[in-house]
N, C-alpha and C. Protein backbone atom coordinates (compact mmCIF):
# COMPACT_ATOMS: atom_id res chain seq x y z
N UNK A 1 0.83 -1.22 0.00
CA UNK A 1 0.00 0.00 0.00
C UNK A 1 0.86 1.25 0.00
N UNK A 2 2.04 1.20 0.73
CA UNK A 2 2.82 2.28 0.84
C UNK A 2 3.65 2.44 -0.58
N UNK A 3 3.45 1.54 -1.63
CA UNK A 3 3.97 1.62 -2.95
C UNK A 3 3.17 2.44 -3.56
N UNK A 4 2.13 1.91 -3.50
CA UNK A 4 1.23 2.67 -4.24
C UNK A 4 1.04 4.41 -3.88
N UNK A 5 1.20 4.70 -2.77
CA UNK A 5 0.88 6.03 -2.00
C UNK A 5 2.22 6.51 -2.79
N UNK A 6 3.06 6.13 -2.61
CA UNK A 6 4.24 6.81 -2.97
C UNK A 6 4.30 7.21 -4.28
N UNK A 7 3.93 5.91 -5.17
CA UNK A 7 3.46 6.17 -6.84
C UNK A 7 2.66 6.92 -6.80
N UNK A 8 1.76 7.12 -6.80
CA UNK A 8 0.84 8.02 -6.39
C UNK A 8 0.98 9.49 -6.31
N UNK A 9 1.61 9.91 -5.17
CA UNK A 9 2.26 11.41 -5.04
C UNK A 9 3.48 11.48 -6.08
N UNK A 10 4.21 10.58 -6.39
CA UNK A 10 5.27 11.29 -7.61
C UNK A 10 4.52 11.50 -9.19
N UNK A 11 3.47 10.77 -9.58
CA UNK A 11 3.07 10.87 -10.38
C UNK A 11 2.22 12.43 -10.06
N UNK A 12 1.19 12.55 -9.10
CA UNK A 12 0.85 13.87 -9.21
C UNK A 12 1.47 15.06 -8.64
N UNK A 13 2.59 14.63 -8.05
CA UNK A 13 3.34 15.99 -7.79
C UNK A 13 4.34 16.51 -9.78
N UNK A 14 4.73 15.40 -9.99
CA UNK A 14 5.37 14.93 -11.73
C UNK A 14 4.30 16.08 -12.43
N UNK A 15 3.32 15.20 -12.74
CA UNK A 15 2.53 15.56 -13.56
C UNK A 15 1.63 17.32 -13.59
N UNK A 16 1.62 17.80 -11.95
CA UNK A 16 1.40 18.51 -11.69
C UNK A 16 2.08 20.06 -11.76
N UNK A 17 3.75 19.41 -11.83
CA UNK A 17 4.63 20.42 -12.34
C UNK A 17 4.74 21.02 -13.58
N UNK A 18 4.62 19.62 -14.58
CA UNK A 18 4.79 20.20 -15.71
C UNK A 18 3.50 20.88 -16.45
N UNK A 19 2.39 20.17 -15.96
CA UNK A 19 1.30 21.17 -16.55
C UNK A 19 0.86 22.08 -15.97
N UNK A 20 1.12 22.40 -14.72
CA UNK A 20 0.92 24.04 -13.91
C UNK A 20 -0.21 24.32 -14.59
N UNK A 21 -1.41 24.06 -14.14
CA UNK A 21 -2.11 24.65 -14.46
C UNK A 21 -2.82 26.11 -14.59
N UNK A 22 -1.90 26.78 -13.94
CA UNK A 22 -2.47 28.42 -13.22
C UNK A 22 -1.48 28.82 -14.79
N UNK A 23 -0.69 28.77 -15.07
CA UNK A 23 0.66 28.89 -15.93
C UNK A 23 -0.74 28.81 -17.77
N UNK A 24 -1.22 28.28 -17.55
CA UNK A 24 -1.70 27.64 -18.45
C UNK A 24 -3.03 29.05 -18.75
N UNK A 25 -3.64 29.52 -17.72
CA UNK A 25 -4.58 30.89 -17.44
C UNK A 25 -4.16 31.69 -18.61
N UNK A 26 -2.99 32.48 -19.00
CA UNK A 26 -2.77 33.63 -19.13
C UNK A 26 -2.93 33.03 -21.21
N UNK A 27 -2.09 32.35 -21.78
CA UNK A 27 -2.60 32.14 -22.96
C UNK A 27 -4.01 31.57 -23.21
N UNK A 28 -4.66 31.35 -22.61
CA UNK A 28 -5.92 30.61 -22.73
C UNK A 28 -7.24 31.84 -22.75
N UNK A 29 -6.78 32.81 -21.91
CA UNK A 29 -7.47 33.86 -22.21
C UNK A 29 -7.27 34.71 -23.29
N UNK A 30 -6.05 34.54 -23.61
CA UNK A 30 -5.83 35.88 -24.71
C UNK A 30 -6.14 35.59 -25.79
N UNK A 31 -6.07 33.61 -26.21
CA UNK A 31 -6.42 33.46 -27.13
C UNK A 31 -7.57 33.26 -27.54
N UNK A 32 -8.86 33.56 -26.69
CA UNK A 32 -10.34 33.38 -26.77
C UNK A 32 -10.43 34.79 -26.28
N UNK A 33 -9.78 36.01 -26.23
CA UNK A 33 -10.41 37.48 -25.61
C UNK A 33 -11.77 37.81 -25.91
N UNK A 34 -12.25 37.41 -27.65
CA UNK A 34 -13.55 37.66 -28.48
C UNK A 34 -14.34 36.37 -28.04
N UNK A 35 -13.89 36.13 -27.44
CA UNK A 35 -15.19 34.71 -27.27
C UNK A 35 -16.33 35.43 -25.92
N UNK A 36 -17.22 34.11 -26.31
CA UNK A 36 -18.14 34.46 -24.70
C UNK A 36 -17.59 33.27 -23.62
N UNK A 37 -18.23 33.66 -22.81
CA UNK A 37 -18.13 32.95 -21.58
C UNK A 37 -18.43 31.59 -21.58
N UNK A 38 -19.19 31.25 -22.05
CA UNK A 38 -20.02 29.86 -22.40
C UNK A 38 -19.16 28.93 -23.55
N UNK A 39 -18.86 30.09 -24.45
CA UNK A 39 -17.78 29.41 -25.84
C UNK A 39 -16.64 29.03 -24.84
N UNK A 40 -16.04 29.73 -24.07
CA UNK A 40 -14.83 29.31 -23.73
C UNK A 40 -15.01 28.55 -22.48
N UNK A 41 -16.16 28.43 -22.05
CA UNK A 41 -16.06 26.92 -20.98
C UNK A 41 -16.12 26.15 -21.90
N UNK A 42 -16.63 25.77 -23.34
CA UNK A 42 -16.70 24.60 -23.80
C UNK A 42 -15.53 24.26 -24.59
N UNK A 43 -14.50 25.28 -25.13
CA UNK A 43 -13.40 25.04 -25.59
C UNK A 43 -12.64 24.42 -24.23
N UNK A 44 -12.31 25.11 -23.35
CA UNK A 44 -11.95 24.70 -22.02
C UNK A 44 -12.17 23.21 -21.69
N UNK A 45 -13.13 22.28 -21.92
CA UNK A 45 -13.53 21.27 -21.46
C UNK A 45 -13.42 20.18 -22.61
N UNK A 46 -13.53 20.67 -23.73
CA UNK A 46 -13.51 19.95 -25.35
C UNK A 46 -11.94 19.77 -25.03
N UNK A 47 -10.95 20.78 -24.54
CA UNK A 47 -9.44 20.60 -24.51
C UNK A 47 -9.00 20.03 -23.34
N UNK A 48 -9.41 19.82 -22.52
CA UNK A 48 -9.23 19.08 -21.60
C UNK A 48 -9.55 17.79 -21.76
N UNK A 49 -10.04 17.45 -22.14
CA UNK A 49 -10.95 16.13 -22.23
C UNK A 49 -9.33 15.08 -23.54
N UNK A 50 -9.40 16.22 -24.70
CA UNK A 50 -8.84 15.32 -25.48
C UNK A 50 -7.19 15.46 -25.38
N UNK A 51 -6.94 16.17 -24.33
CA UNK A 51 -5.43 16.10 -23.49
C UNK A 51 -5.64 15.07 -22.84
N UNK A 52 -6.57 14.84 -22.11
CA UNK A 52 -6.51 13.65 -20.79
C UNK A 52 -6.14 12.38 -22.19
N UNK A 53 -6.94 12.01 -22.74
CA UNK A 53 -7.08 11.05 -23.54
C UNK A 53 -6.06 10.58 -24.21
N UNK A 54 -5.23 12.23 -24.92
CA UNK A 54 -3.88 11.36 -25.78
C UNK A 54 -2.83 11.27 -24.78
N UNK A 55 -2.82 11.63 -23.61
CA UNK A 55 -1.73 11.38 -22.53
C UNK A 55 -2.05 9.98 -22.20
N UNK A 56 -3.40 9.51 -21.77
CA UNK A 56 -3.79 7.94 -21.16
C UNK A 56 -3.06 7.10 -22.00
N UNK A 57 -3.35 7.30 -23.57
CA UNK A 57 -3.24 6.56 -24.17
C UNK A 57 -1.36 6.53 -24.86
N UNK A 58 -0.65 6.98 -24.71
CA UNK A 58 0.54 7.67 -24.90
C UNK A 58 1.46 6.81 -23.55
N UNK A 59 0.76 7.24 -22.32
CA UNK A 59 1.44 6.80 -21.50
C UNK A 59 1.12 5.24 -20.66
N UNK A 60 0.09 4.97 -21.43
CA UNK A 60 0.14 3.07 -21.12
C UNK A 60 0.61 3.01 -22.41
N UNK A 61 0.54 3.03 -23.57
CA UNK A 61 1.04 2.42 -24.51
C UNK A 61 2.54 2.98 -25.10
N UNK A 62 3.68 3.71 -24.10
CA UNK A 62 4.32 4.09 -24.54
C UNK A 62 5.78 3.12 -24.31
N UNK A 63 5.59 2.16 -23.39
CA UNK A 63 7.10 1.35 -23.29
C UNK A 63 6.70 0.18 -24.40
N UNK A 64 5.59 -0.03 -24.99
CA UNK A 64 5.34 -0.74 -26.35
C UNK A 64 6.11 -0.20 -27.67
N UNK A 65 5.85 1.27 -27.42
CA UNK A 65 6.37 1.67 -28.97
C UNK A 65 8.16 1.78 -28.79
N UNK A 66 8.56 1.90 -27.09
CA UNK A 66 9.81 1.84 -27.00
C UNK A 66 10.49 0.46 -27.49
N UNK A 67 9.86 -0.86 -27.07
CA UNK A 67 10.07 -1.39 -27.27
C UNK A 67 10.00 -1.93 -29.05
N UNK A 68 9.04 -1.55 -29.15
CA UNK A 68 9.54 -1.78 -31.11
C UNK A 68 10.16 -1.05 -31.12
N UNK A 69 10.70 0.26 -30.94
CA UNK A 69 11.97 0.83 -31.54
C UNK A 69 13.26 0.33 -31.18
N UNK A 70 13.06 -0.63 -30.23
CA UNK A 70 14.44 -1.09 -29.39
C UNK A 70 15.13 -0.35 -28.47
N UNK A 71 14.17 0.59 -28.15
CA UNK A 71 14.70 1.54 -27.21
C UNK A 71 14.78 1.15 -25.64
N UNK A 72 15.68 1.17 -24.61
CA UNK A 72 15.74 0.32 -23.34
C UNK A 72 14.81 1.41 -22.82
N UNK A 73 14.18 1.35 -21.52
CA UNK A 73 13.51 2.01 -19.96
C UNK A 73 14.80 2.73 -20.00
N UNK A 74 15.80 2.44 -19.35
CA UNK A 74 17.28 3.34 -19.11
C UNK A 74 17.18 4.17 -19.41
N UNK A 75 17.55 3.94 -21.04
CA UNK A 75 18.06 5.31 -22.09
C UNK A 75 16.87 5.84 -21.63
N UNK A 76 15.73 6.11 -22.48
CA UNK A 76 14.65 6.70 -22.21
C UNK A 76 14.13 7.34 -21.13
N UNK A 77 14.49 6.90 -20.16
CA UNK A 77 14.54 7.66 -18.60
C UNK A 77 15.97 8.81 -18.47
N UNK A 78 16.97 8.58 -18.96
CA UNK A 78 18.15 9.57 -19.07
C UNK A 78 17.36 10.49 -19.86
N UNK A 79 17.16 10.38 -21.34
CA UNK A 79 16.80 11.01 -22.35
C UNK A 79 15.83 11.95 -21.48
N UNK A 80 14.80 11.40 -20.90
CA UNK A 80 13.56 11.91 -21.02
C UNK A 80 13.95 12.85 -19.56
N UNK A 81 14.67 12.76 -18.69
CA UNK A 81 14.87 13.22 -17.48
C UNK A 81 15.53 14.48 -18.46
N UNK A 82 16.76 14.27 -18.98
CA UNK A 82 17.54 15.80 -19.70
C UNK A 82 16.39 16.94 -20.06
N UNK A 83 15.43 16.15 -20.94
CA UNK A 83 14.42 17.10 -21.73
C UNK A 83 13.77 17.60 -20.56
N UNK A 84 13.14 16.78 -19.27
CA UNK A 84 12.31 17.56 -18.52
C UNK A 84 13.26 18.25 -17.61
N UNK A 85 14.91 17.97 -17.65
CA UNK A 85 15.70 19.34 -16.92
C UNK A 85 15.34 20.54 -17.58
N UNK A 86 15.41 20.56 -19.18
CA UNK A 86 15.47 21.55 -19.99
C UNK A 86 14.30 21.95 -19.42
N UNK A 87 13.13 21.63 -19.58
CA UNK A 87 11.72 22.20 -19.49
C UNK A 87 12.05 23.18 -18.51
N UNK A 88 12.31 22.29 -17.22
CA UNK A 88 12.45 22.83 -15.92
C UNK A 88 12.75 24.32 -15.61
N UNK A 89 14.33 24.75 -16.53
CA UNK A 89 15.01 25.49 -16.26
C UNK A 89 14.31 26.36 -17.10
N UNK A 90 13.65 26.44 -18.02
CA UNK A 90 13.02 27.24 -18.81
C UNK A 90 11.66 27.90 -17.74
N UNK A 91 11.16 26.94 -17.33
CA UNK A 91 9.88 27.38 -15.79
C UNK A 91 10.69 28.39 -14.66
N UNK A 92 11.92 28.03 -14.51
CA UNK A 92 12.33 28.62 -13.77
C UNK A 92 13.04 29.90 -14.16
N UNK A 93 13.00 30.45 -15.28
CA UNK A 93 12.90 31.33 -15.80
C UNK A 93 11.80 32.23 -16.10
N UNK A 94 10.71 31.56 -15.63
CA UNK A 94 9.27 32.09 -15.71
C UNK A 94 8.49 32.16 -17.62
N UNK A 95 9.09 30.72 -18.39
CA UNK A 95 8.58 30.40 -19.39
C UNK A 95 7.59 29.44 -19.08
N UNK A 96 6.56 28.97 -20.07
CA UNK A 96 6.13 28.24 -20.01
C UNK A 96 6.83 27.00 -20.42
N UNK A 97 6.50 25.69 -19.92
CA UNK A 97 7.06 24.19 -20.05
C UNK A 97 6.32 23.40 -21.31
N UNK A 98 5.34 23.63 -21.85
CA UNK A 98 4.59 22.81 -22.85
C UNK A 98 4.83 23.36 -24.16
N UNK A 99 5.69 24.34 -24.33
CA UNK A 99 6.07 24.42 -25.93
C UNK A 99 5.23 25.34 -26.80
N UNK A 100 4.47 25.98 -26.74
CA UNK A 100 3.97 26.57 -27.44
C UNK A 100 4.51 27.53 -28.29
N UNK A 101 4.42 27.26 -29.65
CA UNK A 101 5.46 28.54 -30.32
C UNK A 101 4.62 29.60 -30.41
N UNK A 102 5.23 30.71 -31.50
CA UNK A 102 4.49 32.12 -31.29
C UNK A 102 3.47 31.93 -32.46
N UNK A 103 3.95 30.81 -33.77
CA UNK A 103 3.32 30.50 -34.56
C UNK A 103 1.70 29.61 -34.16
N UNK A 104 1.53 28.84 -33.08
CA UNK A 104 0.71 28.51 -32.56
C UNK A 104 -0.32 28.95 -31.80
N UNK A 105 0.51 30.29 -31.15
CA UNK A 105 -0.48 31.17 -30.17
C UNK A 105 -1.20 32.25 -31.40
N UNK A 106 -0.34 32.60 -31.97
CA UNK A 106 -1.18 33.14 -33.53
C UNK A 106 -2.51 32.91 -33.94
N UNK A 107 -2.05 31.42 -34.56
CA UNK A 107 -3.12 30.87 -34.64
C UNK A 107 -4.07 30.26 -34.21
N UNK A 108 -4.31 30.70 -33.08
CA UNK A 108 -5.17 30.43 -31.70
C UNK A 108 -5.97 32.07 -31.66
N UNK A 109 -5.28 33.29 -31.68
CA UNK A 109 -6.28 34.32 -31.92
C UNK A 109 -6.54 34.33 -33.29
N UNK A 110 -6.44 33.42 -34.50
CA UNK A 110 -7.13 33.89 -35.37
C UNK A 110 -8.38 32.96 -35.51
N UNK A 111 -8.33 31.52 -35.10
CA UNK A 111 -8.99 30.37 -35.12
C UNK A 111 -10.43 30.52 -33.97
N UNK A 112 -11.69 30.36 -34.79
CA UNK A 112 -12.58 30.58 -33.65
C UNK A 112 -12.79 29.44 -32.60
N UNK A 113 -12.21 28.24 -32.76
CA UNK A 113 -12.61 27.03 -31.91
C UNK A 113 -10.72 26.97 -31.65
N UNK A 114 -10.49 27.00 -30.60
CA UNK A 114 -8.63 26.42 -30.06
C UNK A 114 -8.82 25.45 -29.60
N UNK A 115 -9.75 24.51 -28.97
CA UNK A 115 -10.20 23.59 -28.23
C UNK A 115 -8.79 22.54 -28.66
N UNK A 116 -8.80 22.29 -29.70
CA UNK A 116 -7.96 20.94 -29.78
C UNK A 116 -6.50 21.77 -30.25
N UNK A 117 -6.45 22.14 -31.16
CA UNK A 117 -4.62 22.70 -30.96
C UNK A 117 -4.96 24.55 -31.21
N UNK A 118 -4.21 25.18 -30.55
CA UNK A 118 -3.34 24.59 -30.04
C UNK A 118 -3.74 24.43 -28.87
N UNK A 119 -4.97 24.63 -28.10
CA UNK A 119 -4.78 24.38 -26.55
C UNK A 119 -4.99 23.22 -25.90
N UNK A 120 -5.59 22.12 -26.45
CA UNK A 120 -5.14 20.46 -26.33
C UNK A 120 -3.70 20.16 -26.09
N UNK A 121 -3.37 20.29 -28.00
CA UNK A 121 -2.31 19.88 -28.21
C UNK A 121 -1.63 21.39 -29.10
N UNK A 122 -0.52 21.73 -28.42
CA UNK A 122 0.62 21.39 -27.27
C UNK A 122 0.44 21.94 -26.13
N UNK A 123 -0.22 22.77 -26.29
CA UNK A 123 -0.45 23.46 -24.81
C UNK A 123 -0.93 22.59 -23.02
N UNK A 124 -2.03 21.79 -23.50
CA UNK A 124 -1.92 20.69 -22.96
C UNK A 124 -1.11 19.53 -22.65
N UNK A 125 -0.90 19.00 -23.71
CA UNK A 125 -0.53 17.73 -23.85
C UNK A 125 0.36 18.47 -25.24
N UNK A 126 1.73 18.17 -24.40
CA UNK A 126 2.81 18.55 -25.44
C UNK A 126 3.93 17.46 -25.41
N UNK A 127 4.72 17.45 -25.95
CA UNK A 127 5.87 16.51 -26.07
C UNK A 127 6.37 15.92 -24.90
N UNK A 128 6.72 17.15 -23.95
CA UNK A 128 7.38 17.13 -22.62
C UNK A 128 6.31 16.32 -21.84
N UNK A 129 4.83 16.74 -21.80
CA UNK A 129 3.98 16.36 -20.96
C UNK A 129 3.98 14.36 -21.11
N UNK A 130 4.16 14.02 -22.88
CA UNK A 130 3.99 12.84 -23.11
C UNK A 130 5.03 12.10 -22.76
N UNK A 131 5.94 12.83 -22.82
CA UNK A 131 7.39 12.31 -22.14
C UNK A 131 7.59 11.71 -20.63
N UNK A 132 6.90 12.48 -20.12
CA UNK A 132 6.39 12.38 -18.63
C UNK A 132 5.68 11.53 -18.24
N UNK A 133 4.43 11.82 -18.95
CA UNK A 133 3.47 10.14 -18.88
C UNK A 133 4.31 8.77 -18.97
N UNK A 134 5.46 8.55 -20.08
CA UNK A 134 6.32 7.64 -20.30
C UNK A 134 7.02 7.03 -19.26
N UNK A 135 7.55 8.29 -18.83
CA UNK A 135 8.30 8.08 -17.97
C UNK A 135 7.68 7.37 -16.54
N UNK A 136 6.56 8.44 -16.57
CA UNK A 136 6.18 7.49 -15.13
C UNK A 136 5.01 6.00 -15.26
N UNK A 137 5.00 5.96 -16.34
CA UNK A 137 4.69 4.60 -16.62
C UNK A 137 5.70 3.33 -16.79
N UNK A 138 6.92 4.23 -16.90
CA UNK A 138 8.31 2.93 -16.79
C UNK A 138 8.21 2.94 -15.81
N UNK A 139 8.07 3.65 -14.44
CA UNK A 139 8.15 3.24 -13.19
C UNK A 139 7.34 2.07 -12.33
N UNK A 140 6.31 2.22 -13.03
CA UNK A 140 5.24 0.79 -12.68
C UNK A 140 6.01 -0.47 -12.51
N UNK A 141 5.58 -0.86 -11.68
CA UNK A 141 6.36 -2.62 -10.96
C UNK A 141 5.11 -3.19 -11.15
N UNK A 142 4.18 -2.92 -11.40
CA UNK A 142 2.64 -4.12 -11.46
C UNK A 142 1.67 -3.29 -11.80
N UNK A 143 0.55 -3.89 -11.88
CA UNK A 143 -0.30 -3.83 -12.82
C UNK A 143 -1.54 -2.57 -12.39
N UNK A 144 -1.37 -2.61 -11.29
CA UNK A 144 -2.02 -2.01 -9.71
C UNK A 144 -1.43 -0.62 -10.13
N UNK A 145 -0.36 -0.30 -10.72
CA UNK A 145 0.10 1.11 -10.75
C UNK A 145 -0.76 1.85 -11.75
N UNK A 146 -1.15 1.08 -12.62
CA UNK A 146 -1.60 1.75 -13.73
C UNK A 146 -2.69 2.04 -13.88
N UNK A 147 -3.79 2.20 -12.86
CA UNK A 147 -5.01 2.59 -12.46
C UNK A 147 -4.32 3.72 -11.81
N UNK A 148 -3.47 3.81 -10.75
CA UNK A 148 -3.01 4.86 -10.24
C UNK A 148 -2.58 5.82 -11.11
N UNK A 149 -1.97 5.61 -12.22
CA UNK A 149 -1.17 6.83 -13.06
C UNK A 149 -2.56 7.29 -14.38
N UNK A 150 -3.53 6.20 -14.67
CA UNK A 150 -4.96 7.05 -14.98
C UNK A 150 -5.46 7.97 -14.23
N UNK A 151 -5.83 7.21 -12.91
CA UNK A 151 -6.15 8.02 -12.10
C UNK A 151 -6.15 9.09 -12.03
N UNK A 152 -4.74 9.70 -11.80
CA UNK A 152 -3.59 10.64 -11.37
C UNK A 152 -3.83 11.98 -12.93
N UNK A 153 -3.75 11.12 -13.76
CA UNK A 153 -4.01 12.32 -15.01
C UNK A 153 -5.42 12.37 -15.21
N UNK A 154 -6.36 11.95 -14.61
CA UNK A 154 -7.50 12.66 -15.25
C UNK A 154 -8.18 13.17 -14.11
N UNK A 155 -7.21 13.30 -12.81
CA UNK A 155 -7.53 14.12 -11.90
C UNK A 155 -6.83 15.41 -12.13
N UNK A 156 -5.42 15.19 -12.97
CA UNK A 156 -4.83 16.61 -13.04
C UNK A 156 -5.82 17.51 -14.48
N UNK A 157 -5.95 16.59 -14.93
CA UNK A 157 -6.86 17.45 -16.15
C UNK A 157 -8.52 17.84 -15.66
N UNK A 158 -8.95 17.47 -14.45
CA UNK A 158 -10.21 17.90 -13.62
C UNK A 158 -9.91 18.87 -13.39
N UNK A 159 -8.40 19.18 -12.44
CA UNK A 159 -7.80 20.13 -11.86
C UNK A 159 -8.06 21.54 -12.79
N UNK A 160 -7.45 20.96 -13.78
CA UNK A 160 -6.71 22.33 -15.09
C UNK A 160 -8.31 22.71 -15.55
N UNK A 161 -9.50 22.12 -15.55
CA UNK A 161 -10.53 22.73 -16.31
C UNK A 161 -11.05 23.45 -15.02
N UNK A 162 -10.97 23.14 -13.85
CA UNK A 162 -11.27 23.40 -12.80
C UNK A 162 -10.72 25.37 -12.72
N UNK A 163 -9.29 24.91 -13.01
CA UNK A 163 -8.53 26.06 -13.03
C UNK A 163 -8.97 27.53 -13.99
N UNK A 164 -9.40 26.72 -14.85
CA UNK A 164 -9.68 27.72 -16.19
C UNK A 164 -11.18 28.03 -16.15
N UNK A 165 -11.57 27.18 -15.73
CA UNK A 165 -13.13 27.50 -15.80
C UNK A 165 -13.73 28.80 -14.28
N UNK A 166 -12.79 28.73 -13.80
CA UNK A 166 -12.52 29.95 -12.36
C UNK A 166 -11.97 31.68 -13.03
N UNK A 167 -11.08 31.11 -14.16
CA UNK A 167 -10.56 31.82 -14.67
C UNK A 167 -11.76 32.30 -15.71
N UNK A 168 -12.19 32.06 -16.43
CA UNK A 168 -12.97 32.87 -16.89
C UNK A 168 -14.00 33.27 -16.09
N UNK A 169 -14.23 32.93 -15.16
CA UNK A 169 -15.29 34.01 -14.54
C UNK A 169 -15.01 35.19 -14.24
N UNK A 170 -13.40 34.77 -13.01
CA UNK A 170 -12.84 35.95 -12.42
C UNK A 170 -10.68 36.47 -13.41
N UNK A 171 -11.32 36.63 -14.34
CA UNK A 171 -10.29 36.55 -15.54
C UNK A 171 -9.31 37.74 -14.91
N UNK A 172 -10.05 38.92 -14.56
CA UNK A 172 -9.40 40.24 -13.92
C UNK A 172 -8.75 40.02 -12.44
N UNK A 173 -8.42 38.63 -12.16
CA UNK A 173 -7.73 38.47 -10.84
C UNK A 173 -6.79 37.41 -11.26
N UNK A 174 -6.07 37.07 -12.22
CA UNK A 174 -5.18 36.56 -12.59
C UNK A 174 -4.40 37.21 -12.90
N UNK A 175 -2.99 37.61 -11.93
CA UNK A 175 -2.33 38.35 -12.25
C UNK A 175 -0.98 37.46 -12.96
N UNK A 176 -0.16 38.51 -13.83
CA UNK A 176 1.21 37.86 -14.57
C UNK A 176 1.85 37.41 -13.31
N UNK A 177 2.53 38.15 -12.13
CA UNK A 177 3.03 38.19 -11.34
C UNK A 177 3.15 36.59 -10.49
N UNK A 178 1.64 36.45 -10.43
CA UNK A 178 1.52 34.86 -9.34
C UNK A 178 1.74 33.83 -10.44
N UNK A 179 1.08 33.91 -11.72
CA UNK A 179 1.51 33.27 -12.83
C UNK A 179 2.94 32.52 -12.95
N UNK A 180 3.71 33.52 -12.58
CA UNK A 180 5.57 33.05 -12.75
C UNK A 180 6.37 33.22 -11.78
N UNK A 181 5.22 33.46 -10.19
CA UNK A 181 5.67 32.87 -9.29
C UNK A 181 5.58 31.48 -9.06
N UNK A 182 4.29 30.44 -9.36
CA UNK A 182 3.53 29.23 -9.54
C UNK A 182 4.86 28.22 -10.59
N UNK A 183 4.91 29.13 -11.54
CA UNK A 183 5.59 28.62 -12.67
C UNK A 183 7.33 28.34 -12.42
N UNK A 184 7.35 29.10 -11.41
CA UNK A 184 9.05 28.91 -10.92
C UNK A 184 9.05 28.00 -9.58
N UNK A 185 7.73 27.95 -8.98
CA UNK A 185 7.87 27.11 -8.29
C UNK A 185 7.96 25.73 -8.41
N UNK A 186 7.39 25.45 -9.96
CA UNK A 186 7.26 24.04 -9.94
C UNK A 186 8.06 23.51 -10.87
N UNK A 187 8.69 24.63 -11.53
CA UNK A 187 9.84 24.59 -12.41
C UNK A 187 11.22 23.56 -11.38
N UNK A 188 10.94 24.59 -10.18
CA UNK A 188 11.78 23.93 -9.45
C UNK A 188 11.83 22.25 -8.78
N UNK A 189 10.51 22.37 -8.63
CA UNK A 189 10.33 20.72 -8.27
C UNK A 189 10.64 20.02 -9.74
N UNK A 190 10.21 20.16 -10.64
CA UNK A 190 10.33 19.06 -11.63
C UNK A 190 11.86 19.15 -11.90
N UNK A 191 12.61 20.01 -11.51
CA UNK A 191 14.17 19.92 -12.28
C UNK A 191 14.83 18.63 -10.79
N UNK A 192 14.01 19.04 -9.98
CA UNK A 192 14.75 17.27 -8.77
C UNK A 192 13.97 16.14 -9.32
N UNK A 193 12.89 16.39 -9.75
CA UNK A 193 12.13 15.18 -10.58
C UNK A 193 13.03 14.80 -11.23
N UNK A 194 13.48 15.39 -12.24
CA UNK A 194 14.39 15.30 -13.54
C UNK A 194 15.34 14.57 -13.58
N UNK A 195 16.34 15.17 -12.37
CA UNK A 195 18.04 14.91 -12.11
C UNK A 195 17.60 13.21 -11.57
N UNK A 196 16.56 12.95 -10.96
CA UNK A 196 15.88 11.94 -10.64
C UNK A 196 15.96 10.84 -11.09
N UNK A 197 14.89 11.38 -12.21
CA UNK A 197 15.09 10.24 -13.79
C UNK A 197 16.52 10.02 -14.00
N UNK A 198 17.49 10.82 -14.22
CA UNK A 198 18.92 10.43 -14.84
C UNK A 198 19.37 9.61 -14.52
N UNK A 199 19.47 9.78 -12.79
CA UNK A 199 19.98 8.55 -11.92
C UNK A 199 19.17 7.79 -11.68
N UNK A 200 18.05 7.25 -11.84
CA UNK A 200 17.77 5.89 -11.72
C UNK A 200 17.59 5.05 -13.35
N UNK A 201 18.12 6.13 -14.12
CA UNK A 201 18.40 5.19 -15.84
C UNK A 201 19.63 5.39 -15.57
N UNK A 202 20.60 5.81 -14.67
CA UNK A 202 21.95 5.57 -15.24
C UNK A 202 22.39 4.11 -14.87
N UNK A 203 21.46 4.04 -13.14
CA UNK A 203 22.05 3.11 -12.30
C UNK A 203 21.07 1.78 -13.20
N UNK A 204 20.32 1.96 -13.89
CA UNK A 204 19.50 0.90 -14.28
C UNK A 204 20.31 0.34 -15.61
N UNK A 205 21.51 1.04 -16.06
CA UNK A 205 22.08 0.59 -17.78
C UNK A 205 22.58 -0.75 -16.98
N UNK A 206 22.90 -1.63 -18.56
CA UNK A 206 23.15 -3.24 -17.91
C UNK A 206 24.88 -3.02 -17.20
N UNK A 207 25.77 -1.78 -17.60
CA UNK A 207 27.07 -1.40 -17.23
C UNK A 207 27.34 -1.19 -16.21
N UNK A 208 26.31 -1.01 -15.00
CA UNK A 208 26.19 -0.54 -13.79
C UNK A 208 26.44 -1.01 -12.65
């Protein structure tokens, strides 16, 4: 039981870093400014919904596709720990972690529905985020974990509509300021997440 508790909190403290959901407020409004209230709870929830979904499915079925590529847990845990240092240090700079280019946020104020990209995908559910799912699905020792790491993401994506759907009511109390205070805070946890991953794929290569 104490496995599970433990899986448990790393997956949603993990998962919770990199999608910051408060972090997530400030493009989500700008890119629906012309919308109504009602349009953008349902973009809000249409994008949530199909983030939860390609992460579920991404992160149970992702040591399958490693494995046809011949790729070890190890590598992939080094690999994937570097990229979420990078993320990290970029949060802790007070960027966002999910990638969004300028070409994407563009086309998010010109597009009347953003629901699925860009604010699904990448904004949601971006490379880093799927990386993450991966990762903490290599961590599973049994079968029992993997209700836990569903679990775990479609409570964080409750969270994030939760988040946004607050946000458009009270849109004029989201300040930049707490934004990339939130965002450096968790910048910081995921970069010990990170260094994390390295060392338990370094100590896991067969050289070890």
């Amino acid at each position: 039981m104490t496995e599970l508790t433990d899986y448990l909190f790393v997956c949603f403290g993990t998962l919770f870093a990199i999608l910051s959901p408060l972090a997530t407020v400030p493009p989500f409004l700008a890119m629906t400014d012309s919308d109504t209230q009602e349009s953008r709870l349902q973009m809000a929830r249409r994008a949530c919904i199909v983030a939860c979904l390609v992460l579920v499915v991404f992160s149970v079925t992702g040591l399958t596709i490693l494995d046809f590529f011949g790729i070890t847990v190890p590598a992939f845990k080094i690999a994937g720990g570097i990229l979420l240092l990078r993320a990290s240090l970029e949060m802790l700079q007070g960027s966002r972690a999910t990638q969004i280019t300028s070409g994407e946020r563009q086309e998010g104020y010109q597009k009347e529905d953003i629901s699925i990209t860009p604010l699904a995908i990448p904004l949601l559910c971006g490379p880093v985020t799927i990386v993450t799912g991966i990762l903490l699905s290599a961590r599973a020792v049994s079968w029992m974990h993997y209700p836990v790491l569903i679990g775990t993401i479609i409570a964080i994506y409750l969270i994030t509509y939760c988040v946004l759907r607050v946000a458009v009511a009270y849109s004029y109390l989201v300040s930049e300021i707490a934004r990339r205070t939130v965002t450096r805070l968790m910048g910081l946890l995921l970069a010990s997440l990170a260094v994390q991953f390295v060392v338990n794929g370094i100590k896991e290569l067969d050289f070890i």
